[in-house]
C-alpha atoms as a PDB file:
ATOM      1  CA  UNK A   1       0.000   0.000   0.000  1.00  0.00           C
ATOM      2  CA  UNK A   2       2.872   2.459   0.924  1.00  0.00           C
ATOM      3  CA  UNK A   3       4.685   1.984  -2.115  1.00  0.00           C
ATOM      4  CA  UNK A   4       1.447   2.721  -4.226  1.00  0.00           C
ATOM      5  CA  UNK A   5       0.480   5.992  -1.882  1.00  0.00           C
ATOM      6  CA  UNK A   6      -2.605   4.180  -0.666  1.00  0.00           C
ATOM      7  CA  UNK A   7      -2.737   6.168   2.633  1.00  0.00           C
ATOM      8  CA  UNK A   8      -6.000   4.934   3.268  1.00  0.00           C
ATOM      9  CA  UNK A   9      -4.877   1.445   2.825  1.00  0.00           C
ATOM     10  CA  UNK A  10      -1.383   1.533   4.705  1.00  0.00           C
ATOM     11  CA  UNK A  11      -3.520   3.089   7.527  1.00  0.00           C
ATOM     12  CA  UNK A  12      -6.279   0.427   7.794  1.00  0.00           C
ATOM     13  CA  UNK A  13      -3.266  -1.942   7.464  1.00  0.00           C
ATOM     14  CA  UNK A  14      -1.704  -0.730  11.013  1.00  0.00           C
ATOM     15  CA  UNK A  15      -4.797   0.083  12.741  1.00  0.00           C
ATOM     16  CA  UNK A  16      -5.371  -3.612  12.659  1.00  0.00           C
ATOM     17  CA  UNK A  17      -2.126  -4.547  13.375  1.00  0.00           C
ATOM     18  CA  UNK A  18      -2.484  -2.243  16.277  1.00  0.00           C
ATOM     19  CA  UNK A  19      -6.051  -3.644  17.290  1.00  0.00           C
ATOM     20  CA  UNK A  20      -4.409  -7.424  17.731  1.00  0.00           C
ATOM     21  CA  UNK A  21      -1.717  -5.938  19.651  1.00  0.00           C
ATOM     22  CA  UNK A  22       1.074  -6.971  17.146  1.00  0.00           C
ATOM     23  CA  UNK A  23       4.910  -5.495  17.706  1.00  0.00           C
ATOM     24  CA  UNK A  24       5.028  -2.143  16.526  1.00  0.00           C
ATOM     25  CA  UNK A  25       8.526  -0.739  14.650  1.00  0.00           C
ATOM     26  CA  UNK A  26       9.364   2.652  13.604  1.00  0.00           C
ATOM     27  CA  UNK A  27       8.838   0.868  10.009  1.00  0.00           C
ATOM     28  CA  UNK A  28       5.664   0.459  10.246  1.00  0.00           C
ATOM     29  CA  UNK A  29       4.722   3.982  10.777  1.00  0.00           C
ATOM     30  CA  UNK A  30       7.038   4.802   8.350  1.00  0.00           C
ATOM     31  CA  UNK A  31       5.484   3.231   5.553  1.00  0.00           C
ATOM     32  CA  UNK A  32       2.351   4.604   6.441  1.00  0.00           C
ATOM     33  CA  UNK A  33       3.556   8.236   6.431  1.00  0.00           C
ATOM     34  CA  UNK A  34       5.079   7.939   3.007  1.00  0.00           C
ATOM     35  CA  UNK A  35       2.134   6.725   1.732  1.00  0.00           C
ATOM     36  CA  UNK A  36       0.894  10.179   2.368  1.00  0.00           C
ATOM     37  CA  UNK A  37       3.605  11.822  -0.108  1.00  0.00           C
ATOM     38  CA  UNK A  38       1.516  10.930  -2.929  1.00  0.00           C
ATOM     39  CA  UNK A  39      -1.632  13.354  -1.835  1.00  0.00           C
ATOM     40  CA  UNK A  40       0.876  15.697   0.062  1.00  0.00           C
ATOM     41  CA  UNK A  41      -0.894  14.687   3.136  1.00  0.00           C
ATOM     42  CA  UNK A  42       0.929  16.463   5.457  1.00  0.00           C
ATOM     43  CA  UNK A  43      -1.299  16.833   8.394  1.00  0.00           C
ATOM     44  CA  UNK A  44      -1.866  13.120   8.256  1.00  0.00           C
ATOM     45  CA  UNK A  45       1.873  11.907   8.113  1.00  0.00           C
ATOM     46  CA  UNK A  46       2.350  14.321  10.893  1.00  0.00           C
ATOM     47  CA  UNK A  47      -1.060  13.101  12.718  1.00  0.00           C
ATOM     48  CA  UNK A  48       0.927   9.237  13.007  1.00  0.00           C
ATOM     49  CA  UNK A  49       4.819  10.442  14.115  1.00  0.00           C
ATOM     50  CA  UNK A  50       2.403  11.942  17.420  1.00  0.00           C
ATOM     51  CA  UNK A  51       0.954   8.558  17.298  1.00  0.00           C
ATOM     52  CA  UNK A  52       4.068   6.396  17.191  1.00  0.00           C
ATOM     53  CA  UNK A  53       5.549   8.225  19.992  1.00  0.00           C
ATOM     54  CA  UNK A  54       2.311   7.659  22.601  1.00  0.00           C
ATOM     55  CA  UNK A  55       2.928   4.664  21.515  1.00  0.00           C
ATOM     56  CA  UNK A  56       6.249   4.468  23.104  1.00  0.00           C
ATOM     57  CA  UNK A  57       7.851   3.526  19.309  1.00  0.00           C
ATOM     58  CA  UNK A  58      10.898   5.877  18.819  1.00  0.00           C
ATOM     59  CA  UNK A  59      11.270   6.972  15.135  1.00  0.00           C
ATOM     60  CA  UNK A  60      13.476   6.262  13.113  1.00  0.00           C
ATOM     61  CA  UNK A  61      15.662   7.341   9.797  1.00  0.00           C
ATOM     62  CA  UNK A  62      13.393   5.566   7.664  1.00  0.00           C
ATOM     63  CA  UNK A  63      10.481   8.001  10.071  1.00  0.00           C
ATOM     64  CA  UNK A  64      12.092  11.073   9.245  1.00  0.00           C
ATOM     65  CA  UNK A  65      13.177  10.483   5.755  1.00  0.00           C
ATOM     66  CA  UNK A  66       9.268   9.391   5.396  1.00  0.00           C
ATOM     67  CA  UNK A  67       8.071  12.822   6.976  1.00  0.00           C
ATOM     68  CA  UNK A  68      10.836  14.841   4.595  1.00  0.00           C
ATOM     69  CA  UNK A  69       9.134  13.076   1.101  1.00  0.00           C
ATOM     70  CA  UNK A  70       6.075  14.387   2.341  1.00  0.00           C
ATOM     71  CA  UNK A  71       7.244  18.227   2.693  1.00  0.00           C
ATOM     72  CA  UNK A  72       8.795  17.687  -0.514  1.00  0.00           C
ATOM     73  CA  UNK A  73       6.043  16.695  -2.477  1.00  0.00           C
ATOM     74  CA  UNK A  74       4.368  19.726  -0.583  1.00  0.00           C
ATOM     75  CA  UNK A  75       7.017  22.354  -1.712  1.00  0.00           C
ATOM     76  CA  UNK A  76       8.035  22.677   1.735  1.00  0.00           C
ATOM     77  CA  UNK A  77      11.534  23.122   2.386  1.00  0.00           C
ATOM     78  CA  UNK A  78      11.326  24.661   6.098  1.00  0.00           C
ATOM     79  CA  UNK A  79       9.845  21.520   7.152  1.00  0.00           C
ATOM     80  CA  UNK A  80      12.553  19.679   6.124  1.00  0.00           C
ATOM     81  CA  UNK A  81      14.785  21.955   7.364  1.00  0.00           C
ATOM     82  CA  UNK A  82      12.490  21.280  10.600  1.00  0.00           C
ATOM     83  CA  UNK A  83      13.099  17.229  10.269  1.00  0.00           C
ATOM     84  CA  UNK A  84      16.325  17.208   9.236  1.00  0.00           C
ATOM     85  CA  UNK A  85      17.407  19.053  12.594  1.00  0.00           C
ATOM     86  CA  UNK A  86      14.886  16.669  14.230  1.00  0.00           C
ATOM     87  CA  UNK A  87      16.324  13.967  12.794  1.00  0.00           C
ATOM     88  CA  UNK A  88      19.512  14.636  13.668  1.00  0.00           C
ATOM     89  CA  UNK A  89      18.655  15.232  17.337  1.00  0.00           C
ATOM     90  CA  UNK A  90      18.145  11.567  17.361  1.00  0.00           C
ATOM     91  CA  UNK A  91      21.398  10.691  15.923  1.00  0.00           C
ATOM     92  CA  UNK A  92      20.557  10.665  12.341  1.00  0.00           C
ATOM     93  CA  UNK A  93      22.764  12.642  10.395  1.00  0.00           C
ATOM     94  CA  UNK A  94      21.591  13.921   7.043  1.00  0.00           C
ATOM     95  CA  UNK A  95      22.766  11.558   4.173  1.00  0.00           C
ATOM     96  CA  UNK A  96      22.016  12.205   0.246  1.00  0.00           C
ATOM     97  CA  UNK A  97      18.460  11.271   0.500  1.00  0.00           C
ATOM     98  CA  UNK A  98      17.605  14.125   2.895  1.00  0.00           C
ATOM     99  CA  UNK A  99      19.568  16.298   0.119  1.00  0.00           C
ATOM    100  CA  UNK A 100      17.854  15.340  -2.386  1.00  0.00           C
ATOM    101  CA  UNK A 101      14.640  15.791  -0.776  1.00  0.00           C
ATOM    102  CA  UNK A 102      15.230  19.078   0.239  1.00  0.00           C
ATOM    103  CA  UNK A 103      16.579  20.165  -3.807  1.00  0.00           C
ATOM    104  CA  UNK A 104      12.934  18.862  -4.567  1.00  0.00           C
ATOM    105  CA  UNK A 105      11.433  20.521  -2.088  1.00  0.00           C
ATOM    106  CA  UNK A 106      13.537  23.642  -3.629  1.00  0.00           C
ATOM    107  CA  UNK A 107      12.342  22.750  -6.892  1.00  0.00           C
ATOM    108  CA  UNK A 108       8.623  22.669  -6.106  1.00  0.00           C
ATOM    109  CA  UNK A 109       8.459  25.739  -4.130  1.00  0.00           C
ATOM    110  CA  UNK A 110      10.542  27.430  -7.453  1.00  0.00           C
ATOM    111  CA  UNK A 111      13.060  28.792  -4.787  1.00  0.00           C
ATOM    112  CA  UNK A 112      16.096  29.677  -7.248  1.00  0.00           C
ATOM    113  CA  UNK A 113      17.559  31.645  -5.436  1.00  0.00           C
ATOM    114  CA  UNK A 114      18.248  28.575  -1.899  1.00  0.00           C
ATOM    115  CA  UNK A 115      18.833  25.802  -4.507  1.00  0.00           C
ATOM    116  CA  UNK A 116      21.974  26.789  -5.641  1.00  0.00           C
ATOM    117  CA  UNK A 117      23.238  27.326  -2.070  1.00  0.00           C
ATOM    118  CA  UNK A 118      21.654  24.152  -0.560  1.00  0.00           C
ATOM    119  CA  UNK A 119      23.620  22.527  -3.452  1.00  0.00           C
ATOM    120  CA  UNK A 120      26.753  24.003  -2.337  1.00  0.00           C
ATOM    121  CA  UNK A 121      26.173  22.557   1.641  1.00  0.00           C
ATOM    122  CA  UNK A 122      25.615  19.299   0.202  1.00  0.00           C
ATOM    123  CA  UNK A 123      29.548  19.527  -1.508  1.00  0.00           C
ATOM    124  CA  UNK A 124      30.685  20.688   1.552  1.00  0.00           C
ATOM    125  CA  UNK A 125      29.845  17.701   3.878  1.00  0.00           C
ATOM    126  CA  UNK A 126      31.965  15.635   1.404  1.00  0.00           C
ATOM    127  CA  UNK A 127      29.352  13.352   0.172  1.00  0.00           C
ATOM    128  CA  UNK A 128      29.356  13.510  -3.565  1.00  0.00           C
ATOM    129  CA  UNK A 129      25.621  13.882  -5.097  1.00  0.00           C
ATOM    130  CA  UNK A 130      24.418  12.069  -7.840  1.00  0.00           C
ATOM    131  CA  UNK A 131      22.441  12.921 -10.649  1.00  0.00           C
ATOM    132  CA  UNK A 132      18.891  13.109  -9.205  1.00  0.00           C
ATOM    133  CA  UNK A 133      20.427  15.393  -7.191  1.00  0.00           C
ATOM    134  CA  UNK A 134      21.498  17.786 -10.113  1.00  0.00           C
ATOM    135  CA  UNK A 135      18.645  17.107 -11.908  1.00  0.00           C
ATOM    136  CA  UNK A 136      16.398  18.639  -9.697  1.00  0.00           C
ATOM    137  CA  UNK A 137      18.062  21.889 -10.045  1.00  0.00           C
ATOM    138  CA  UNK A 138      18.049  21.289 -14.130  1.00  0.00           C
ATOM    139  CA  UNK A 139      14.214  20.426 -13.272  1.00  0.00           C
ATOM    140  CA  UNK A 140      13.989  24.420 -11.346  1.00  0.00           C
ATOM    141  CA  UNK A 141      15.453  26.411 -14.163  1.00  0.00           C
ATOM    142  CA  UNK A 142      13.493  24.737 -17.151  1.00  0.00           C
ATOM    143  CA  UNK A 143      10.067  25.209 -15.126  1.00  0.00           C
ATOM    144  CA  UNK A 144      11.540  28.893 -14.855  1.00  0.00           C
ATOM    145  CA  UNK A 145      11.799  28.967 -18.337  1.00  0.00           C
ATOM    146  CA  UNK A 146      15.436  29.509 -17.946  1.00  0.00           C
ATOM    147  CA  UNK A 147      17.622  27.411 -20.379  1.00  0.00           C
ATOM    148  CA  UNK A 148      21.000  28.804 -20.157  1.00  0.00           C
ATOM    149  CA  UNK A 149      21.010  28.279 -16.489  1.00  0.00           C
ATOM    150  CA  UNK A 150      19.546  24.599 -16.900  1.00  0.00           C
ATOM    151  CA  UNK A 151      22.453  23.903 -19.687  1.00  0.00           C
ATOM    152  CA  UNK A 152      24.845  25.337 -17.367  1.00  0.00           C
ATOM    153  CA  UNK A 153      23.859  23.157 -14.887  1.00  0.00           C
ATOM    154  CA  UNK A 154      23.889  20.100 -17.505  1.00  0.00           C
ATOM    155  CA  UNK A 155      27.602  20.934 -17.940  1.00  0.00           C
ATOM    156  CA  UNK A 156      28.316  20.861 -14.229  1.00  0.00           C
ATOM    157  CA  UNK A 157      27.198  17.544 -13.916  1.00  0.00           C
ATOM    158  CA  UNK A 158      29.147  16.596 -16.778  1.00  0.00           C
ATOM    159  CA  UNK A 159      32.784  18.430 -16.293  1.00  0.00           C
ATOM    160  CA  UNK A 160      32.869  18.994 -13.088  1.00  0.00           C
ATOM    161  CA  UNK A 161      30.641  16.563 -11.170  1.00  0.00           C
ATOM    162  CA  UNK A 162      31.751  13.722 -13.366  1.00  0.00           C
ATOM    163  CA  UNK A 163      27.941  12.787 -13.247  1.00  0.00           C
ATOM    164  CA  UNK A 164      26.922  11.334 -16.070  1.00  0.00           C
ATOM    165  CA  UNK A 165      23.236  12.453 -16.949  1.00  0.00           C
ATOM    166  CA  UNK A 166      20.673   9.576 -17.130  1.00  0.00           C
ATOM    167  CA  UNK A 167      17.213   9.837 -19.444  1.00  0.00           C
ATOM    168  CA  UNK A 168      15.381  12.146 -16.635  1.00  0.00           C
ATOM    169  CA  UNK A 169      18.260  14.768 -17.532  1.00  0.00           C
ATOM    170  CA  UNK A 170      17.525  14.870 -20.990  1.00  0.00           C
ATOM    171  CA  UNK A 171      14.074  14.974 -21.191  1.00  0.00           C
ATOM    172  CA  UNK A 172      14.141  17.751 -18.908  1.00  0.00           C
ATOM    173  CA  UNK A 173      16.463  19.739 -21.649  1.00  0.00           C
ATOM    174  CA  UNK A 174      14.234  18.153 -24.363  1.00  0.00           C
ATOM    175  CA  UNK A 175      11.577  19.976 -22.814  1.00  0.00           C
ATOM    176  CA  UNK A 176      12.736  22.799 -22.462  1.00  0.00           C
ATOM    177  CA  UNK A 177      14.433  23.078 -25.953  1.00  0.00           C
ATOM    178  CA  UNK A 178      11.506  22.018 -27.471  1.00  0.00           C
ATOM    179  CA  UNK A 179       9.040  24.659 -25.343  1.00  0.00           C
ATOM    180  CA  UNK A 180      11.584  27.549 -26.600  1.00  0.00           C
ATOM    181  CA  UNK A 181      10.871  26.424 -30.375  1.00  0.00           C
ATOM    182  CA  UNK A 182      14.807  25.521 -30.362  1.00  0.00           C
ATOM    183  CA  UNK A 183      13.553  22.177 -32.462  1.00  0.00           C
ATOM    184  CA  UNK A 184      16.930  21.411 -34.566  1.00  0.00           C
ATOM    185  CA  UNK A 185      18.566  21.527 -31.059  1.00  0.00           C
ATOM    186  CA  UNK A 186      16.444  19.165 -28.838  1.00  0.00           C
ATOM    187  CA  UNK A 187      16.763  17.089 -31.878  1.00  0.00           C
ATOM    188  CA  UNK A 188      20.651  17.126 -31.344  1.00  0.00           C
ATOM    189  CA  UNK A 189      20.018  16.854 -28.121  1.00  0.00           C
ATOM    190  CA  UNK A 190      18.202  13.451 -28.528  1.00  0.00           C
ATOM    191  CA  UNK A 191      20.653  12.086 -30.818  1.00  0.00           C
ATOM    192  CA  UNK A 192      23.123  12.886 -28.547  1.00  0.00           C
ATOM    193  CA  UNK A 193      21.505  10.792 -25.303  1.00  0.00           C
ATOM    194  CA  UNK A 194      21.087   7.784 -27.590  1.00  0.00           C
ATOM    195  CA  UNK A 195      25.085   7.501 -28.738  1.00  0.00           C
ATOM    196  CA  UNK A 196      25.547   7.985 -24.869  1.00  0.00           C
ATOM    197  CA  UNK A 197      23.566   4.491 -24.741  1.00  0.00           C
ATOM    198  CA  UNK A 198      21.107   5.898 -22.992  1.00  0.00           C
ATOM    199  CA  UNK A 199      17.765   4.665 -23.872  1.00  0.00           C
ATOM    200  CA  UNK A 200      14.791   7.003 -24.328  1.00  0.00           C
ATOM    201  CA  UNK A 201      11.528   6.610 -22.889  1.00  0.00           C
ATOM    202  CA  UNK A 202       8.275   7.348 -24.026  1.00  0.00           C
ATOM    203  CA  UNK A 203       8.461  10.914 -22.193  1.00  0.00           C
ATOM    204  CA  UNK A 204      11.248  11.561 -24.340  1.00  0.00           C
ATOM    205  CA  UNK A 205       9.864  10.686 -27.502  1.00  0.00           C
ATOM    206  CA  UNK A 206       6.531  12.694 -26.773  1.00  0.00           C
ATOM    207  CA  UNK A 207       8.874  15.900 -26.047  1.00  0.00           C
ATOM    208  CA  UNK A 208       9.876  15.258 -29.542  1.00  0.00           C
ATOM    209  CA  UNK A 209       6.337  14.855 -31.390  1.00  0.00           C
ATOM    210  CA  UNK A 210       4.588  17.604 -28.822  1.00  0.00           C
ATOM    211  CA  UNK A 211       1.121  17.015 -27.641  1.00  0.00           C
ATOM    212  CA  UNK A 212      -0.489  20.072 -29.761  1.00  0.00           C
ATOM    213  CA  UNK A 213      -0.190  22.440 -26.751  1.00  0.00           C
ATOM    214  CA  UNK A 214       3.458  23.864 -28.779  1.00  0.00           C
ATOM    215  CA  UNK A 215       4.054  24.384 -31.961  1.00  0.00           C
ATOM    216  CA  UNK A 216       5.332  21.742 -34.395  1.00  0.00           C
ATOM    217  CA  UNK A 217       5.650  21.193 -38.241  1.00  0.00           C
ATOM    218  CA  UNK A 218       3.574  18.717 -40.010  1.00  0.00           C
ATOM    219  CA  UNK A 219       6.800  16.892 -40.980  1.00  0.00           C
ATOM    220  CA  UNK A 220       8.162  16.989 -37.410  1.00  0.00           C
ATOM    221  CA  UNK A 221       5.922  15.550 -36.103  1.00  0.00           C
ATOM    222  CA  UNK A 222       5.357  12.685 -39.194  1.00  0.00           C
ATOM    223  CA  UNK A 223       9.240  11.875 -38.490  1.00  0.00           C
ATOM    224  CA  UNK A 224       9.083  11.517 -34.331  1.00  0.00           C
ATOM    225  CA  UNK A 225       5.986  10.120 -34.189  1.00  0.00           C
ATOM    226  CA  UNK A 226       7.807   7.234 -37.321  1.00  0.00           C
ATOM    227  CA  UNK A 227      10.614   7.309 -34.702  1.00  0.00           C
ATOM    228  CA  UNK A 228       8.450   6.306 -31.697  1.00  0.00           C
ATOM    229  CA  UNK A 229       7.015   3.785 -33.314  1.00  0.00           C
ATOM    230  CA  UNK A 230      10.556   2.109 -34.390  1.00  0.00           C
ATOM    231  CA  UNK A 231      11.731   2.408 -31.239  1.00  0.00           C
ATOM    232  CA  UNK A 232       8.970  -0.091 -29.946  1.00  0.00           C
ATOM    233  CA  UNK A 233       8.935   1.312 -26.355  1.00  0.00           C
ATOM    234  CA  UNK A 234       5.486   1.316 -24.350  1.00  0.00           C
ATOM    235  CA  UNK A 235       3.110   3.931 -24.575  1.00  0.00           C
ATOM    236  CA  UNK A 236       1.142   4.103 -21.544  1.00  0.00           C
ATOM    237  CA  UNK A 237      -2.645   6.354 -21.681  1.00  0.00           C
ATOM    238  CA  UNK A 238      -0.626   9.978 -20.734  1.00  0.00           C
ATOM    239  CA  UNK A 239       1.642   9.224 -24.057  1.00  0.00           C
ATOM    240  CA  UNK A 240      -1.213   7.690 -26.132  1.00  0.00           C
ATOM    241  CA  UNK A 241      -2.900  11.021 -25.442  1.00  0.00           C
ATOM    242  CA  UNK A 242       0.037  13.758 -25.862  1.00  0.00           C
ATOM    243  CA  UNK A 243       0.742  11.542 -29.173  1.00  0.00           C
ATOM    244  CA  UNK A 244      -2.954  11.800 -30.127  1.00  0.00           C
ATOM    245  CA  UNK A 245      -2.739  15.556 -29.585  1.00  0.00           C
ATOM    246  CA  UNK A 246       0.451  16.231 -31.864  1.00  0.00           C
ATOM    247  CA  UNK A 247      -1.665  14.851 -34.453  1.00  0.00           C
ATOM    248  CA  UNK A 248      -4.657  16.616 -34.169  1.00  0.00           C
ATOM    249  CA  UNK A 249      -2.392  19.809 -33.717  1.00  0.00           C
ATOM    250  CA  UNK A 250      -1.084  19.659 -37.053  1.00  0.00           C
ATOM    251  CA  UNK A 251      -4.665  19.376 -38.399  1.00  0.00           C
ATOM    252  CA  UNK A 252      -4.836  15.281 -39.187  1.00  0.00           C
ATOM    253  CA  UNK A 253      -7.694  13.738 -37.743  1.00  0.00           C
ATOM    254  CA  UNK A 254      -7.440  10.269 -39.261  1.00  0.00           C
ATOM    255  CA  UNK A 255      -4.326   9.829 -37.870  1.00  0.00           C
ATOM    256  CA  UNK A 256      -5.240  10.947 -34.471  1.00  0.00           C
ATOM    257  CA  UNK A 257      -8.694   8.442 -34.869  1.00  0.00           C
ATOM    258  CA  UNK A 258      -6.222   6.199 -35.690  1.00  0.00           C
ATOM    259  CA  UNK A 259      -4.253   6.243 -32.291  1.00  0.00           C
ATOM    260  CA  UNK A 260      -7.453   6.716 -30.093  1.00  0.00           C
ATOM    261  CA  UNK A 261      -8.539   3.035 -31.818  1.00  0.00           C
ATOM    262  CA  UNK A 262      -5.407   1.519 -30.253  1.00  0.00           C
ATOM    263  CA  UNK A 263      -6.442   3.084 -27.256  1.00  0.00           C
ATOM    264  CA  UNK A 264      -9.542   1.709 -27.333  1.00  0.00           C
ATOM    265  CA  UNK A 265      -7.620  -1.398 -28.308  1.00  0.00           C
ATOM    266  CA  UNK A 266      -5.181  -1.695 -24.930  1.00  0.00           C
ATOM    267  CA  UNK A 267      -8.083  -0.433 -22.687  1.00  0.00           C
ATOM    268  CA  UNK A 268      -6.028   3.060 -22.511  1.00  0.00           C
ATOM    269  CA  UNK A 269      -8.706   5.097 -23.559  1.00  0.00           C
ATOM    270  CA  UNK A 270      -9.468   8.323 -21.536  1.00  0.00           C
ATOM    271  CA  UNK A 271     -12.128  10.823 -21.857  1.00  0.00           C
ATOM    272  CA  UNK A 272      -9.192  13.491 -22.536  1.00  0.00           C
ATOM    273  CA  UNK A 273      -7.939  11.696 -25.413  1.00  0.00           C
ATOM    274  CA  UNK A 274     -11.748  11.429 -26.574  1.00  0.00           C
ATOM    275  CA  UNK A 275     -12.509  15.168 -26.359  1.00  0.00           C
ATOM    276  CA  UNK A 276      -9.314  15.534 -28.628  1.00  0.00           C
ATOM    277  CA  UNK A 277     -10.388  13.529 -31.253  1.00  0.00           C
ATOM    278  CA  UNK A 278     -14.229  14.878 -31.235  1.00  0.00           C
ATOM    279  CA  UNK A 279     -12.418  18.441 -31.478  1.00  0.00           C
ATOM    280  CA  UNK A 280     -10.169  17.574 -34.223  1.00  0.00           C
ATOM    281  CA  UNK A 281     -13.406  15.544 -36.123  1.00  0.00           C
ATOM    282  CA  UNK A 282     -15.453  19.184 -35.688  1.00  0.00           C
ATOM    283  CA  UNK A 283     -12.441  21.374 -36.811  1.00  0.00           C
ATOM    284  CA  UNK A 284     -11.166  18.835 -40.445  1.00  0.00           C
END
């Protein structure tokens, strides 16, 4: 249940476990607070640590780090701030995960201006972070519209990180090549992950054809969407639809039929994806 964010679930799960008076670890509680990450449940995952502890169970790392997710997915970096002192009360020093949470945390509150720094405290405890780590702060500048500063950042992990950047990297530069119109780049861009032997995903291939929300050529879109299907990876309904929307952006309803019929086919059909193609049927 916890690793699906079924709050609701995980909770049932250790009330009962509770009820028949089973032994209680900081685990369990743990896993039930990070299922609340997923619907940034704050008050609840803070609702159980007061719960564990009249309970006489002390938390711990796995608590903490469970609490930080939480304020992460929330855009909260003074509560991880909070936990990571708390945390370290107890005798748990912060490690890379409670850096990378806090970078996310960073990212989602679109604090620029603390990333950069928080970045810099992580170098100086010695640990060496690793490319979910940079990619976060690649992640802040292309929400911010801000590609130099996001390529920069690219070449840090590169030169002077030694990272090397996995498929989340680049299809956060795809994306924000591609939103800036820079086509012929992202393009390079692309070409340039695969003779790194990285392999794309389907989120990379769908930065490539667009989902009709930006701007593409008829052609451009003809040639990614002829590359997607070479490629042979799986599409899951959130691709099916973007794909189905590139189509019907460049004015070609058949083919965007077409695609909501293998929808239909591998039960992926949404009603999204259905208002697209009635739209696109109204405007041929």
């Amino acid at each position: 249940y916890a690793d699906e964010g079924l709050a609701d679930e995980a909770e049932d799960a250790l009330y009962e476990m509770i009820d028949e008076g089973g032994k209680l670890e900081a685990a369990h509680f743990g896993a039930v607070i990070g299922a609340c990450a997923k619907e940034v449940d704050t008050a609840r995952a803070e609702r159980w640590l007061f719960r564990m502890k009249a309970l006489q169970v002390t938390p711990d790392r796995s608590v903490y780090e469970a609490l930080m997710r939480v304020a992460a997915e929330a855009g909260s970096p003074k509560n991880i701030d909070d936990w990571m002192k708390e945390a370290w009360k107890d005798g748990h020093e912060p490690d890379l995960v409670t850096f990378m949470l806090m970078l996310k945390a960073l990212r989602t509150a679109q604090k620029s201006d603390e990333i950069e720094s928080w970045f810099e405290r992580l170098m100086e405890t010695g640990m060496k972070p690793d490319i979910s780590c940079v990619n976060e702060v690649i992640g802040l500048y292309i929400d911010q519209k801000n590609l130099g500063k996001a390529s920069e950042w690219f070449g840090i992990a590169e030169q002077n990180l030694a990272l090397k950047p996995d498929v989340h990297s680049y299809t956060l530069m795809l994306s924000g090549l591609t939103a800036a119109g820079m086509t012929q780049e992202a393009e390079s861009m692309f070409d340039r992950m695969i003779e790194q032997g990285i392999r794309p995903d389907a989120t990379a291939y769908i930065m490539m054809t667009g989902d009709g929300k930006t701007r593409r050529s008829y052609a451009f879109v003809e040639r990614w969407s002829q590359r997607l299907r070479e490629s042979k990876v799986e599409l899951g309904s959130d691709s099916y639809t973007a794909l189905l929307g590139a189509w019907a952006g460049v004015g070609d309803s058949e083919r965007a039929e077409e695609i909501f019929a293998e929808m239909i086919q591998q039960g992926l059909a949404t009603a999204e994806a259905l208002a697209i193609v009635v739209d696109a049927l109204m405007l041929s």
